[in-house]
Protein backbone atom coordinates (compact mmCIF):
# COMPACT_ATOMS: atom_id res chain seq x y z
CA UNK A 1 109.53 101.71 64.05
CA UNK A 2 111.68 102.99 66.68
CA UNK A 3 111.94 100.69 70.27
CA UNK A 4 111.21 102.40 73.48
CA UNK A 5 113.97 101.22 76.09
CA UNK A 6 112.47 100.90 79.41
CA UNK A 7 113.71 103.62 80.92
CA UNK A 8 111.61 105.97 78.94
CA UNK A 9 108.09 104.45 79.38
CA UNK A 10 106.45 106.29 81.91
CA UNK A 11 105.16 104.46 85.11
CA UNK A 12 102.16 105.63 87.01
CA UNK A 13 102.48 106.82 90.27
CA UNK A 14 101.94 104.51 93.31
CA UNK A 15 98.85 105.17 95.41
CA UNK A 16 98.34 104.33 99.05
CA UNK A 17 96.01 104.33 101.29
CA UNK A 18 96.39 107.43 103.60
CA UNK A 19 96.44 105.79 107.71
CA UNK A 20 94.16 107.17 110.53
CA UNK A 21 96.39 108.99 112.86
CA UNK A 22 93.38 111.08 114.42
CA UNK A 23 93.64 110.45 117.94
CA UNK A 24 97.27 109.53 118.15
CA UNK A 25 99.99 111.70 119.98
CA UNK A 26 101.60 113.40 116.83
CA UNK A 27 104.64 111.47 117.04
CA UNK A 28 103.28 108.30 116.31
CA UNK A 29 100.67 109.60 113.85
CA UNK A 30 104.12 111.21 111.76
CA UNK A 31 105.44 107.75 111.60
CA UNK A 32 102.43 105.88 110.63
CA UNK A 33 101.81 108.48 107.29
CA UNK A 34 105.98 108.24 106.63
CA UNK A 35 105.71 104.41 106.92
CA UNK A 36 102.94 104.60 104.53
CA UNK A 37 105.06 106.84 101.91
CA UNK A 38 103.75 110.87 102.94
CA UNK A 39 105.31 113.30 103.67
CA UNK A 40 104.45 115.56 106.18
CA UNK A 41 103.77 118.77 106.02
CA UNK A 42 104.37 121.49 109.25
CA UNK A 43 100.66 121.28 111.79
CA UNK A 44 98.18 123.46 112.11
CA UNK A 45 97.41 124.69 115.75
CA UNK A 46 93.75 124.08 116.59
CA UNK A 47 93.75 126.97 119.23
CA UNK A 48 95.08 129.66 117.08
CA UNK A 49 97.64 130.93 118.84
CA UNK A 50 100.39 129.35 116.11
CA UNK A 51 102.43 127.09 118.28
CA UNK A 52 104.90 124.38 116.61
CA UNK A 53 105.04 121.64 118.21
CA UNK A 54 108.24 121.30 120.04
CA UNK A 55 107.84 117.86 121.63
CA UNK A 56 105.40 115.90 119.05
CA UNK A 57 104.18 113.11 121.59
CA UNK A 58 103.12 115.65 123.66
CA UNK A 59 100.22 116.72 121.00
CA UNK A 60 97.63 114.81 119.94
CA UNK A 61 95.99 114.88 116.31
CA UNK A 62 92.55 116.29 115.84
CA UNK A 63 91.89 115.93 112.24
CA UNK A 64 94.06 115.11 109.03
CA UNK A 65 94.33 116.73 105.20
CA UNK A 66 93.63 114.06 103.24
CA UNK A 67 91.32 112.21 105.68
CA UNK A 68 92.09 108.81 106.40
CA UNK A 69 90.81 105.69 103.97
CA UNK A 70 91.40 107.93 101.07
CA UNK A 71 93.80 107.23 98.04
CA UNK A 72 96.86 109.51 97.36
CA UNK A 73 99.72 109.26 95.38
CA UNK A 74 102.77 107.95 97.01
CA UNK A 75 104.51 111.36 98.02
CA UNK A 76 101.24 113.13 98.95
CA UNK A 77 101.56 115.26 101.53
CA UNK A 78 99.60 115.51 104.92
CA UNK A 79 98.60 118.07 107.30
CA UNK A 80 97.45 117.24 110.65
CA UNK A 81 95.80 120.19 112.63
CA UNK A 82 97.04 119.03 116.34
CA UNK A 83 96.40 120.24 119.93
CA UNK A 84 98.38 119.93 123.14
CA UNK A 85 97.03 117.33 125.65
CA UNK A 86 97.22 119.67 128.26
CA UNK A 87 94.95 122.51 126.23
CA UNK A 88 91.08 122.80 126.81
């Protein structure tokens, strides 16, 4: 019977639990998931007109995708769907 080295055994991935950044200037909610192990993808702007934020602190994040308290693999990524602070 053949020996499996190590290096071939396959190892789950690592789940984490995704942080809240809903309420946070985008900024700091971008460092929270990356400190957490996401990656995140570009945000969605919640007045439609298709802005990218330039300046992330001066956004704030409505809602996420996944939503916070959830379980994703380490890697996942996240989309935040932002505002600016100075929109209606």
């Amino acid at each position: 019977m053949p020996v499996r080295s190590p290096e071939s055994t396959p190892t789950p991935p690592t789940q984490v639990v995704v942080p809240d950044g809903v309420g946070k200037d985008y900024q700091a909610a971008q460092d929270i998931w990356r400190a957490a192990g996401l990656h995140v993808a570009p945000a969605h702007d919640a007045t439609g007109a298709h802005r990218l934020p330039m300046i992330d602190s001066n956004w704030v994040v409505l809602s996420q995708n996944p939503p916070a308290g959830g379980r994703v693999d380490a890697g996942s990524f996240i989309t935040a769907t932002v505002k600016k602070y100075t929109d209606d």
